[in-house]
N, C-alpha and C. Protein backbone atom coordinates (compact mmCIF):
# COMPACT_ATOMS: atom_id res chain seq x y z
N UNK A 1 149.44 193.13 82.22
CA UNK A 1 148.36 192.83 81.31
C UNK A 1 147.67 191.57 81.79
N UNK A 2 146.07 191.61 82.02
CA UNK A 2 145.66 190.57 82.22
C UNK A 2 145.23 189.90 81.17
N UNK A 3 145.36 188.62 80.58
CA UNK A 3 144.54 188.30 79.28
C UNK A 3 143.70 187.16 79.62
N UNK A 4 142.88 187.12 78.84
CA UNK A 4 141.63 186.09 79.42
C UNK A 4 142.29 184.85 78.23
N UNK A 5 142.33 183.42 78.88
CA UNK A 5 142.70 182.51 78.28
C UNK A 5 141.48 182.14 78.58
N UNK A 6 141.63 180.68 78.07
CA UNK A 6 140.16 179.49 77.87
C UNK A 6 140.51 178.16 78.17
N UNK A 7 140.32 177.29 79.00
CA UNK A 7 139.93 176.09 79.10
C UNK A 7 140.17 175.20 78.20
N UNK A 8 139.81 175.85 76.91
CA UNK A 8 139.85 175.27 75.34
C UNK A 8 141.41 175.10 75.04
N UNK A 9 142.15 175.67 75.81
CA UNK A 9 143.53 175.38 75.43
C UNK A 9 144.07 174.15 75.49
N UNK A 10 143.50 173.71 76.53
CA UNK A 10 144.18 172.46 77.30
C UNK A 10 144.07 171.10 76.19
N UNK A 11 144.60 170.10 76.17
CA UNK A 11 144.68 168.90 75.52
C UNK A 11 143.62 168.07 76.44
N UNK A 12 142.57 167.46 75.80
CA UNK A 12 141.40 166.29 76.42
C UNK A 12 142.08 165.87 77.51
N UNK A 13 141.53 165.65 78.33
CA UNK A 13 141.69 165.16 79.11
C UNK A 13 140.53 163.87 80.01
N UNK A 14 141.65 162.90 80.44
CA UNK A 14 140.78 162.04 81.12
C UNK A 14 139.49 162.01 81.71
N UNK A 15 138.43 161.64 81.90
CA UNK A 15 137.61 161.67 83.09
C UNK A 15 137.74 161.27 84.53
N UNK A 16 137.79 162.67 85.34
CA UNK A 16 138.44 162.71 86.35
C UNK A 16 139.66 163.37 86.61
N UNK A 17 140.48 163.89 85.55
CA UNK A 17 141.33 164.31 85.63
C UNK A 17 141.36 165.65 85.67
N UNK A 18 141.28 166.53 87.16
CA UNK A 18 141.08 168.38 87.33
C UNK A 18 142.28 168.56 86.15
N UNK A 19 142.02 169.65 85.52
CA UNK A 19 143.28 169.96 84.03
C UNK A 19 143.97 171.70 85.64
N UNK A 20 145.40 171.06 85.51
CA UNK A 20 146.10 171.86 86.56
C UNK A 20 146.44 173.05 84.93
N UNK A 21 147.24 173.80 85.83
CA UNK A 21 147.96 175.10 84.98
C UNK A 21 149.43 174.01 84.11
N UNK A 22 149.85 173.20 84.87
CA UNK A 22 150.95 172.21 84.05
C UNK A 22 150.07 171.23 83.05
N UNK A 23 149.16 171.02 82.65
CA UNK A 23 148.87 169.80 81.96
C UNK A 23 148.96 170.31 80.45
N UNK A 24 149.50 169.55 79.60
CA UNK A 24 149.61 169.84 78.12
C UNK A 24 148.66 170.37 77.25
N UNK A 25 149.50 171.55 76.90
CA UNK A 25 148.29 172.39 75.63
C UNK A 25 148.45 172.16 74.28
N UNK A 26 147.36 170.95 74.01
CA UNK A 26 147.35 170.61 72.55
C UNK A 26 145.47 170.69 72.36
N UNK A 27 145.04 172.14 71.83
CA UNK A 27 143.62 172.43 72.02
C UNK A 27 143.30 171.20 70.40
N UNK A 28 141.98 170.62 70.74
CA UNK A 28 141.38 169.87 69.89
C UNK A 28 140.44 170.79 68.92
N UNK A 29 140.12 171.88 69.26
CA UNK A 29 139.29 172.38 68.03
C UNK A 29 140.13 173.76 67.77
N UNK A 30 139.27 174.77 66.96
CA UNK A 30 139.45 175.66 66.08
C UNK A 30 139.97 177.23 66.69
N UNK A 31 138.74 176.68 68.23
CA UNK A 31 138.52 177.75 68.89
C UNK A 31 139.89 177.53 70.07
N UNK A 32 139.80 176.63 70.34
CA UNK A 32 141.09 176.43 71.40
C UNK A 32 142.47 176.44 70.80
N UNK A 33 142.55 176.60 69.74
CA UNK A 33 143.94 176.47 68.81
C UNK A 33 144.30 178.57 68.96
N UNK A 34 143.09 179.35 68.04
CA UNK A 34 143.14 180.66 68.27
C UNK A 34 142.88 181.14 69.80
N UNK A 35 142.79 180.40 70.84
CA UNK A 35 143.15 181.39 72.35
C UNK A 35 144.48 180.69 72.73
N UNK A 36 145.02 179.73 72.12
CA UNK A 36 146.50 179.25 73.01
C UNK A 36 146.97 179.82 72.05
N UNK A 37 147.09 180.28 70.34
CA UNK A 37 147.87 181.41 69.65
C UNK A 37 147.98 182.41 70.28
N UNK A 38 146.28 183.54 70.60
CA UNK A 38 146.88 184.74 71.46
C UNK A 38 147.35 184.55 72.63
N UNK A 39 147.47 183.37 73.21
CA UNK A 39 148.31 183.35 75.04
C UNK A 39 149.88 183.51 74.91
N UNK A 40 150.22 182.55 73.63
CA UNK A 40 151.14 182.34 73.23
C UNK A 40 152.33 183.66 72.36
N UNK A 41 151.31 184.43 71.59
CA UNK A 41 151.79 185.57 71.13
C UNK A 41 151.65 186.78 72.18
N UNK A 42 150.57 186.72 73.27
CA UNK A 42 150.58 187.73 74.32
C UNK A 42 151.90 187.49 75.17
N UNK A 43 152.17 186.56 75.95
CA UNK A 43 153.23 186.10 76.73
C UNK A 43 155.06 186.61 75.87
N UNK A 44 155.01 186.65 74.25
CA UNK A 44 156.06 186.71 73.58
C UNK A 44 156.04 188.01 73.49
N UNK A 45 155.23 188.62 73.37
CA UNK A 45 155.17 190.07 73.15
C UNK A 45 155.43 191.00 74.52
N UNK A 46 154.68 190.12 75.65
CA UNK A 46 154.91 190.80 77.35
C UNK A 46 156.74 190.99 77.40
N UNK A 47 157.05 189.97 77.27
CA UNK A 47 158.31 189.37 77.60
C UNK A 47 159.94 190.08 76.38
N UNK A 48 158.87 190.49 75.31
CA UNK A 48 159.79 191.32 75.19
C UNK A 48 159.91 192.24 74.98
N UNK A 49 158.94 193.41 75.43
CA UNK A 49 159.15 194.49 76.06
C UNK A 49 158.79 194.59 77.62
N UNK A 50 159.74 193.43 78.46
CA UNK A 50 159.33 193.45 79.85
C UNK A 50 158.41 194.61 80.77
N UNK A 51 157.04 193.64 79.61
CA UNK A 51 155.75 193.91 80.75
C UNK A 51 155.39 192.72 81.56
N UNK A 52 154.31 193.07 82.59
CA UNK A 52 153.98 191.47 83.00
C UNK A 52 152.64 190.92 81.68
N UNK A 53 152.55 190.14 82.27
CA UNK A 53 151.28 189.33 81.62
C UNK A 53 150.81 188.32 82.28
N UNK A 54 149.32 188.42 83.00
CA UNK A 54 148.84 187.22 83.40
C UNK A 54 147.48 186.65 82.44
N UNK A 55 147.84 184.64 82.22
CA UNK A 55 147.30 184.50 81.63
C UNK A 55 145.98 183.96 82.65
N UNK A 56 144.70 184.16 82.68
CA UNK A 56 143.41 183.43 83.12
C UNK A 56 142.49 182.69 82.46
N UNK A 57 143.09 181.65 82.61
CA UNK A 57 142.36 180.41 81.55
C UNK A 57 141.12 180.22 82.01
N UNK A 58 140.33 180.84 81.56
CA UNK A 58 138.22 180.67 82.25
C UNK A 58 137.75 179.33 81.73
N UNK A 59 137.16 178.44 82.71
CA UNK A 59 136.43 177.46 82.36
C UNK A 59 134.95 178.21 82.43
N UNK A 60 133.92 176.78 81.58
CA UNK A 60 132.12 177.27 81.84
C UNK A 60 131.81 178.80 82.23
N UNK A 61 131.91 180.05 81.81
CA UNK A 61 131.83 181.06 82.38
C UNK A 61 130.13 181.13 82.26
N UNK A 62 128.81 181.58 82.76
CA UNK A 62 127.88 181.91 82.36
C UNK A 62 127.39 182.77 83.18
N UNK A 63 126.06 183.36 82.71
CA UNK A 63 125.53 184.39 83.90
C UNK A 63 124.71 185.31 82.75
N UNK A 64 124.06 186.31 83.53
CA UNK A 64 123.36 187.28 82.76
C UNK A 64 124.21 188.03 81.71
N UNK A 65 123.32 188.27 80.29
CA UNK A 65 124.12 188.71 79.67
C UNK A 65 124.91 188.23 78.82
N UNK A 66 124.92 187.04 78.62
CA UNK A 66 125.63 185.69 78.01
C UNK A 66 124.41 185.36 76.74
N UNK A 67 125.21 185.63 75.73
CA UNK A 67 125.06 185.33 73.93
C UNK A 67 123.45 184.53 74.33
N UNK A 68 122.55 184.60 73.38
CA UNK A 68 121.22 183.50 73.55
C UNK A 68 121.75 182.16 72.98
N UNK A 69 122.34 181.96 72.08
CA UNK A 69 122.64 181.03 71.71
C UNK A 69 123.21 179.71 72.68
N UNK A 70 124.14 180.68 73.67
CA UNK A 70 124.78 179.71 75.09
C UNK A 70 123.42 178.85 75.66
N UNK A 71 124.61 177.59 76.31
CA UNK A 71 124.05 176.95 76.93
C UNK A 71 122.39 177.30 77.79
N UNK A 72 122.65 178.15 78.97
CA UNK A 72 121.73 178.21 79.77
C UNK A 72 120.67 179.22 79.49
N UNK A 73 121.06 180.00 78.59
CA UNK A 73 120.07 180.92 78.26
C UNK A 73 119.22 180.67 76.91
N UNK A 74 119.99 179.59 76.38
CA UNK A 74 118.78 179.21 75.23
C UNK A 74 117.99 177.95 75.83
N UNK A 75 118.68 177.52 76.87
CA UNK A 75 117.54 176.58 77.98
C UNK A 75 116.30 177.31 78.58
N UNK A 76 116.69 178.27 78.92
CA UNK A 76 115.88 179.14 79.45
C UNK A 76 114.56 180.18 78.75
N UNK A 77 115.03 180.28 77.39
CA UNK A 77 114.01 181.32 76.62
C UNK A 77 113.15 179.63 76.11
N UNK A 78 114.10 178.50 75.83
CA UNK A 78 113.27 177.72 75.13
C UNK A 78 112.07 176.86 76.37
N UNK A 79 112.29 176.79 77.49
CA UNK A 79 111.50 176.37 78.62
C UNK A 79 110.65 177.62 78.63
N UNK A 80 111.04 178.96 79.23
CA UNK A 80 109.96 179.78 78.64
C UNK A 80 109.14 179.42 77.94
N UNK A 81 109.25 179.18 77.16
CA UNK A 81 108.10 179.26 76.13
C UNK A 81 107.27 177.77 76.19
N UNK A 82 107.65 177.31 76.85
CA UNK A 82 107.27 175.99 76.65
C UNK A 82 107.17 174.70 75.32
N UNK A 83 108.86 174.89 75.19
CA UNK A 83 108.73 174.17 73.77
C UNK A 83 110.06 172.99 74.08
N UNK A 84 109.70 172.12 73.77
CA UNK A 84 111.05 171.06 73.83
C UNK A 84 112.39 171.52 73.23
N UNK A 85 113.38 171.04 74.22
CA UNK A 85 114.88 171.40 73.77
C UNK A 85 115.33 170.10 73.59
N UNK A 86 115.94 170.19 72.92
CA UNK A 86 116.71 169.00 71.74
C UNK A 86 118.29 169.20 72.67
N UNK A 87 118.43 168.17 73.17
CA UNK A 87 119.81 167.81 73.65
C UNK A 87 121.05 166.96 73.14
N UNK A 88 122.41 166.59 73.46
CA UNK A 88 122.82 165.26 74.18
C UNK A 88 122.11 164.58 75.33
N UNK A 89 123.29 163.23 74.66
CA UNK A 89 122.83 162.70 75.84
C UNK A 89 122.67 163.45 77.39
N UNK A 90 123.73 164.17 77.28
CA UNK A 90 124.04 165.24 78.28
C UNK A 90 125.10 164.81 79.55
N UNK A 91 126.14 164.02 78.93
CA UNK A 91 126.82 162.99 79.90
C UNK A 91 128.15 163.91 79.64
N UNK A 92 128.51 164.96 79.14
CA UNK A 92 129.38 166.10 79.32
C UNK A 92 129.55 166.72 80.53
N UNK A 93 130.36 166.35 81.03
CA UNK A 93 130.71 167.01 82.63
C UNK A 93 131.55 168.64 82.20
N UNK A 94 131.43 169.28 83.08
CA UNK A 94 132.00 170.87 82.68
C UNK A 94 131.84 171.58 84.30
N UNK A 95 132.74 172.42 84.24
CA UNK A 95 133.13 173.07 85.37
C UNK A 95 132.66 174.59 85.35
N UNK A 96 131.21 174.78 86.35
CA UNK A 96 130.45 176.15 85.52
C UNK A 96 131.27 177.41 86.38
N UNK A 97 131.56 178.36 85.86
CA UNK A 97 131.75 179.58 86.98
C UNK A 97 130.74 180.66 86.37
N UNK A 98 129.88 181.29 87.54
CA UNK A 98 128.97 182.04 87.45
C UNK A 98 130.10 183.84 86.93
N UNK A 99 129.27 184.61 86.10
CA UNK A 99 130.14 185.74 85.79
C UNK A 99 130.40 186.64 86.65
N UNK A 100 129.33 186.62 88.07
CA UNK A 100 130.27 187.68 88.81
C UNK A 100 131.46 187.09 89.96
N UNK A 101 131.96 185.84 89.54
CA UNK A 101 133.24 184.90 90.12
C UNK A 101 134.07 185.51 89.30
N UNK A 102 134.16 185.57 87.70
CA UNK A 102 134.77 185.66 87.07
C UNK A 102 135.27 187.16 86.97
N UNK A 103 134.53 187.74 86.87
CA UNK A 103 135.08 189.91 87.33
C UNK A 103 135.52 189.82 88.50
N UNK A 104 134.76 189.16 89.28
CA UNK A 104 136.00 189.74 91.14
C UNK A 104 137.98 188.92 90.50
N UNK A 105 137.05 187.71 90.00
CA UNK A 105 138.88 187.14 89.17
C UNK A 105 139.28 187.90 88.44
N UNK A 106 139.40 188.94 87.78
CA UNK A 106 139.84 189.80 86.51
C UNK A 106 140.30 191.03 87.53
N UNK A 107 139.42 191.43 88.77
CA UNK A 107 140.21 192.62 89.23
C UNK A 107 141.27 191.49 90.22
N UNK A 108 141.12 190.73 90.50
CA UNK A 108 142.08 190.50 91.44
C UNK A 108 143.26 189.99 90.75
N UNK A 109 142.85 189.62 89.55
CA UNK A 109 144.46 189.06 88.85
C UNK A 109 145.16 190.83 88.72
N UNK A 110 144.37 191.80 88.21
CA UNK A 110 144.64 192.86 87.87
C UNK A 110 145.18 193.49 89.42
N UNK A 111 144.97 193.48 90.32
CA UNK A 111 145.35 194.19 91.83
C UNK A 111 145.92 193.51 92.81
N UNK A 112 146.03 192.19 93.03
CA UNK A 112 146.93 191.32 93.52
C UNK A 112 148.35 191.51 93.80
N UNK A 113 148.69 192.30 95.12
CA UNK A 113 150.03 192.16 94.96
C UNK A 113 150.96 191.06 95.14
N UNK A 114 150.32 189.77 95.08
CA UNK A 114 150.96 188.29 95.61
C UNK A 114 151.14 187.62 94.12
N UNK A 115 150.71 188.04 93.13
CA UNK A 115 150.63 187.38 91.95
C UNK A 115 151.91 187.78 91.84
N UNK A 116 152.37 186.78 90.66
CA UNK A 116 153.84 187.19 90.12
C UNK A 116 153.63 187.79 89.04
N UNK A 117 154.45 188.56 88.25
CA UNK A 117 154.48 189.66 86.79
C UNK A 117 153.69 188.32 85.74
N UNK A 118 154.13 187.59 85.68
CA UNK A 118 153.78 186.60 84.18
C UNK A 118 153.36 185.20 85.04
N UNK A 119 152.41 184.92 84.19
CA UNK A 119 152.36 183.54 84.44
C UNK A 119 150.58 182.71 84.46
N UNK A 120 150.38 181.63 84.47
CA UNK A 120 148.90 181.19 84.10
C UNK A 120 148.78 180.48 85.12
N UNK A 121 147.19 181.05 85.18
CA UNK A 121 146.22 180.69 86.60
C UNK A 121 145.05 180.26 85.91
N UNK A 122 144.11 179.17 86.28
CA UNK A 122 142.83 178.00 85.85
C UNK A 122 141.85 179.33 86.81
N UNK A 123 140.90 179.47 86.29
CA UNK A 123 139.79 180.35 86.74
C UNK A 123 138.67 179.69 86.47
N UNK A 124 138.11 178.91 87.91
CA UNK A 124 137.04 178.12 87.31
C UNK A 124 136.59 177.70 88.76
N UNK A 125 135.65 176.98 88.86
CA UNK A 125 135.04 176.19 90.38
C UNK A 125 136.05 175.29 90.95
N UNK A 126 135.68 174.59 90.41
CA UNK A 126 136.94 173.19 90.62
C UNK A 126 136.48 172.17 90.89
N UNK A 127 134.68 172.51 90.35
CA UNK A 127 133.86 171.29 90.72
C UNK A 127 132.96 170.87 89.17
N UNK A 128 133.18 169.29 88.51
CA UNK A 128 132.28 169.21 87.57
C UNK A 128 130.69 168.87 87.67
N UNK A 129 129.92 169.24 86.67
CA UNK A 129 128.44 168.71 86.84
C UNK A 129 128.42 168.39 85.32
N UNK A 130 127.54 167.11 85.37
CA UNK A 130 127.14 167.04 83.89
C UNK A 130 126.01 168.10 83.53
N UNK A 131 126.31 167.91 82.42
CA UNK A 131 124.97 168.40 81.23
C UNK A 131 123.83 168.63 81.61
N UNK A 132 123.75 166.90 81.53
CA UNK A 132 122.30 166.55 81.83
C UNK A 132 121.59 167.42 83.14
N UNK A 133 122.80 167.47 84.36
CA UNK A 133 122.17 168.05 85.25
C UNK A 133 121.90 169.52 85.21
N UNK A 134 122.42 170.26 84.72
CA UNK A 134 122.78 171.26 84.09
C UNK A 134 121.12 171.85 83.54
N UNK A 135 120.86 171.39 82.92
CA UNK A 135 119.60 170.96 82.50
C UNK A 135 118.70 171.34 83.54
N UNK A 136 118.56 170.16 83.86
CA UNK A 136 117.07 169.49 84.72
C UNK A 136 117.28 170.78 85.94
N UNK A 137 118.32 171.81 86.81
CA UNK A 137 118.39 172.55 87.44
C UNK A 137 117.97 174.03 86.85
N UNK A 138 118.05 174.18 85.33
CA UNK A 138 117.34 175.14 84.24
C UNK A 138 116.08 174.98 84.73
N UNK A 139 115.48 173.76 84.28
CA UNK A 139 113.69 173.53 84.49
C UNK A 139 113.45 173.81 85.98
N UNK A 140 113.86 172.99 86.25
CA UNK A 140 113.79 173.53 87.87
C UNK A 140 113.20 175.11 87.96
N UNK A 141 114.10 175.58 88.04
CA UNK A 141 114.29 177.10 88.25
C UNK A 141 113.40 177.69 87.45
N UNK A 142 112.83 177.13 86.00
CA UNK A 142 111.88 178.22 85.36
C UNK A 142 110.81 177.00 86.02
N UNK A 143 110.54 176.22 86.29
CA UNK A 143 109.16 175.79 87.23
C UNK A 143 108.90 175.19 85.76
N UNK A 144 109.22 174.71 84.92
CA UNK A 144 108.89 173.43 83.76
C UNK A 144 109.05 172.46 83.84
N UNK A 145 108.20 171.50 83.11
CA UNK A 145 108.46 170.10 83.30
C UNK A 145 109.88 169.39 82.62
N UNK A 146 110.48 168.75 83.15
CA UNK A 146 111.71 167.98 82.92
C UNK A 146 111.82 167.57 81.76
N UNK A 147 110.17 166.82 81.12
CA UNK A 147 110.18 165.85 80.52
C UNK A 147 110.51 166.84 78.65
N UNK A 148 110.27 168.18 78.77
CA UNK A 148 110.55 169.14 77.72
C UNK A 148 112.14 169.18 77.23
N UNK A 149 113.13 168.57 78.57
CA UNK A 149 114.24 168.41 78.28
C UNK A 149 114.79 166.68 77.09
N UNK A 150 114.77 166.82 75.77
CA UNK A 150 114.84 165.89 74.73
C UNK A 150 116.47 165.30 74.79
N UNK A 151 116.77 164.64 75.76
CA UNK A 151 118.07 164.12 75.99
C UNK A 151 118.49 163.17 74.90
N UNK A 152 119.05 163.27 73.94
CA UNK A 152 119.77 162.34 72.96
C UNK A 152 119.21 162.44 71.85
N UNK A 153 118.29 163.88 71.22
CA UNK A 153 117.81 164.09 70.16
C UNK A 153 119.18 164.62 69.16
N UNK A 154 120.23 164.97 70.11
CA UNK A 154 121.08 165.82 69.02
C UNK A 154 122.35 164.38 69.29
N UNK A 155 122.96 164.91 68.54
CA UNK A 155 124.53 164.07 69.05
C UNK A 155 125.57 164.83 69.33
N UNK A 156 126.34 164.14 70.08
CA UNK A 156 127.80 164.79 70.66
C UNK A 156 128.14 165.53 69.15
N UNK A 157 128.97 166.58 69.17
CA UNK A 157 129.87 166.69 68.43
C UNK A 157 131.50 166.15 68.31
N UNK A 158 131.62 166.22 67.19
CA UNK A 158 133.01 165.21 66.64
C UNK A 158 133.94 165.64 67.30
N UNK A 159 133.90 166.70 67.76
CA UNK A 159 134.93 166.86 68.62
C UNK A 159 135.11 167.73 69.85
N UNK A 160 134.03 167.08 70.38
CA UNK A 160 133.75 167.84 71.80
C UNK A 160 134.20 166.74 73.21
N UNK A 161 135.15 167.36 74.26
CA UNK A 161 135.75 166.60 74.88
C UNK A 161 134.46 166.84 76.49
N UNK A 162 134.58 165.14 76.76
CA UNK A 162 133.44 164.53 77.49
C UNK A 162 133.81 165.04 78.94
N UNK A 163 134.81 165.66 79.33
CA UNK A 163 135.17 166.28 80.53
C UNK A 163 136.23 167.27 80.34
N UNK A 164 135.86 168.42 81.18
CA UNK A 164 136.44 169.63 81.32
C UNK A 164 135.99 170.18 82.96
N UNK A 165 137.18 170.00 83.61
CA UNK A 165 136.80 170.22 84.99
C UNK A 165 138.05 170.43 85.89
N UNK A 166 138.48 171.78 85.85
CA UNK A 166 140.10 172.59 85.90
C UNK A 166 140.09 172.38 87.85
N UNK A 167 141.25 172.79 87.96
CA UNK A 167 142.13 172.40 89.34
C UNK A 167 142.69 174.21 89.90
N UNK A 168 141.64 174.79 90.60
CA UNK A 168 141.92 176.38 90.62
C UNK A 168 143.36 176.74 91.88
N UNK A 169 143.36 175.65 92.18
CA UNK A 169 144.67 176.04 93.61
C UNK A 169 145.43 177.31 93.53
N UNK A 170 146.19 177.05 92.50
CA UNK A 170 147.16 178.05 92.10
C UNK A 170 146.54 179.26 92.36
N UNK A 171 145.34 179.67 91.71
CA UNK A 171 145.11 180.74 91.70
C UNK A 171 144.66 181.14 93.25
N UNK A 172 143.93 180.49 93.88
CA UNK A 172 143.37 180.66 95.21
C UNK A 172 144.00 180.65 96.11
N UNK A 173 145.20 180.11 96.25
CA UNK A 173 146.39 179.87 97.08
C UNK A 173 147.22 181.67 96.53
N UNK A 174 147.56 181.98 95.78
CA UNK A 174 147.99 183.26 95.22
C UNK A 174 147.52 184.51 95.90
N UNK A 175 145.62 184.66 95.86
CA UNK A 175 145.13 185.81 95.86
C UNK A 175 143.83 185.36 97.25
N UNK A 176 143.17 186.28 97.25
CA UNK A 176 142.22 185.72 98.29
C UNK A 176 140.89 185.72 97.87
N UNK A 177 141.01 185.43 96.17
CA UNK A 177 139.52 185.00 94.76
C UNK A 177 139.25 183.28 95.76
N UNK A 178 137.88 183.17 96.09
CA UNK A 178 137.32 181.98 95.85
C UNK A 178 135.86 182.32 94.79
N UNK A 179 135.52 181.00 94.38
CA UNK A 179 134.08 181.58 94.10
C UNK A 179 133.30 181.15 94.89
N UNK A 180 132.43 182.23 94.70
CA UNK A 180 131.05 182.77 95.84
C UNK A 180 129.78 182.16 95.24
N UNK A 181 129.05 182.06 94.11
CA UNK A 181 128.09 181.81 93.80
C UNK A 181 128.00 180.30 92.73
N UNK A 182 126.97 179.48 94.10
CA UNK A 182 126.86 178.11 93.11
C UNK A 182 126.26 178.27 91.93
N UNK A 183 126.18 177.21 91.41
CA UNK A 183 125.33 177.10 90.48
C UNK A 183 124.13 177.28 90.28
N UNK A 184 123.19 176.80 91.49
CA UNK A 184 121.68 176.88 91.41
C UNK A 184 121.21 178.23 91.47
N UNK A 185 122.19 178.94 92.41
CA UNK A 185 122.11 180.11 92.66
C UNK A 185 122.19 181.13 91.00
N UNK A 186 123.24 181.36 90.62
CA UNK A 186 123.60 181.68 89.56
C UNK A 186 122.79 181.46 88.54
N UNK A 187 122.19 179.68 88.44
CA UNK A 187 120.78 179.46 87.21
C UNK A 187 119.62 180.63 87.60
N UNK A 188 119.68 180.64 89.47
CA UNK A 188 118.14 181.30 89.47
C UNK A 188 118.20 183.47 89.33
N UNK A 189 119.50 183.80 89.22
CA UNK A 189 119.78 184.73 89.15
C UNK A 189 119.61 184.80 87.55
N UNK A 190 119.76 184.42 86.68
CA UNK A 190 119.62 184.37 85.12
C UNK A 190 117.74 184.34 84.75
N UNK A 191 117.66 183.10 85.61
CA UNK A 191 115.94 183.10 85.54
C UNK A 191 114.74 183.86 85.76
N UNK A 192 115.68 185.01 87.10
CA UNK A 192 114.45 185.89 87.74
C UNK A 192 114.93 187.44 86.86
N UNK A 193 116.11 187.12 85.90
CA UNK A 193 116.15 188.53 85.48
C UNK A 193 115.37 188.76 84.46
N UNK A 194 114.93 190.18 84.35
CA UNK A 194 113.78 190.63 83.81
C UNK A 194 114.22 190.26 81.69
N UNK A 195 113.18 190.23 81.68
CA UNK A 195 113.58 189.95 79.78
C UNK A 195 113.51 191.32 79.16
């Protein structure tokens, strides 16, 4: 069984600090509490009716096809249109993986004969970018002005952790998954798809 874990599991972590497959899972919000429950009840349930279970903890996943509400695609309909987006500061660093990184990772956790039966692998770049830049590479790509990007109109949320930026070894060392598509690439693949 492959199960898709989250990033959100992990306990805050430092700035600077890649979050490995060992670093402590104490999730800070609502949403990271209910995916380390199902990792936690998937793994108890594998184990005792000896199936395997691999867990794939996805950092930043985005790409076509991704909720409007997300990050890059409500950057994108709102630059469209040419209307100011209300930000953070945007000093949130995050580790993006484009979605077709993330399916070649789902068949290969699934077909891998080097993986072991059970066990958790970080599915992610292994590289952070802030926000902010995050951003300004959106405009970019839809050909808008920067200045539409409203950096520090919104505020952080109470409990949103200022770095998230995972350590993929394990998994890459395992199987022969790297990811293939940067970021800019991946923004301009979202940008040129048809509405």
């Amino acid at each position: 069984f492959v199960h898709i874990g989250s990033c959100s599991e992990y306990a805050p972590a430092e700035t600077g600090h890649r979050l490995d497959e060992d670093y402590p899972v104490e999730p800070p919000s609502l949403y990271g509490t209910a995916k380390l429950s199902a990792s936690l009840y998937g793994a108890a349930y594998a184990a005792e009716r000896k199936m395997s279970f691999l867990n794939l903890r996805l950092f930043g996943v985005f790409g076509i096809g991704e909720a409007p509400y997300r990050v890059v695609p409500y950057l994108i309909a709102r630059l469209r249109e040419n209307q100011p987006v209300d930000l953070t500061p945007g000093d949130q660093i995050r580790d993006w993986l484009y979605i077709d990184d993330v399916v070649d990772a789902l068949l290969e956790g699934a077909t891998c004969p080097r993986l072991p039966d059970s066990g958790i692998f970080n599915v992610c770049s292994g590289h952070g970018i802030r926000l902010r830049e995050l951003a300004e590479q959106v405009a970019d790509a839809t050909n808008k002005p920067r200045d539409l990007l409203r950096f520090g109109a919104r505020p952080y949320r109470s409990d949103e952790p200022m770095w998230i930026v995972g350590d993929n070894r394990r998994f890459i060392e395992a199987t022969s998954w790297q990811p293939r598509v940067p970021l800019p690439e991946g923004i301009r693949r979202m940008v040129t798809q048809p509405t």
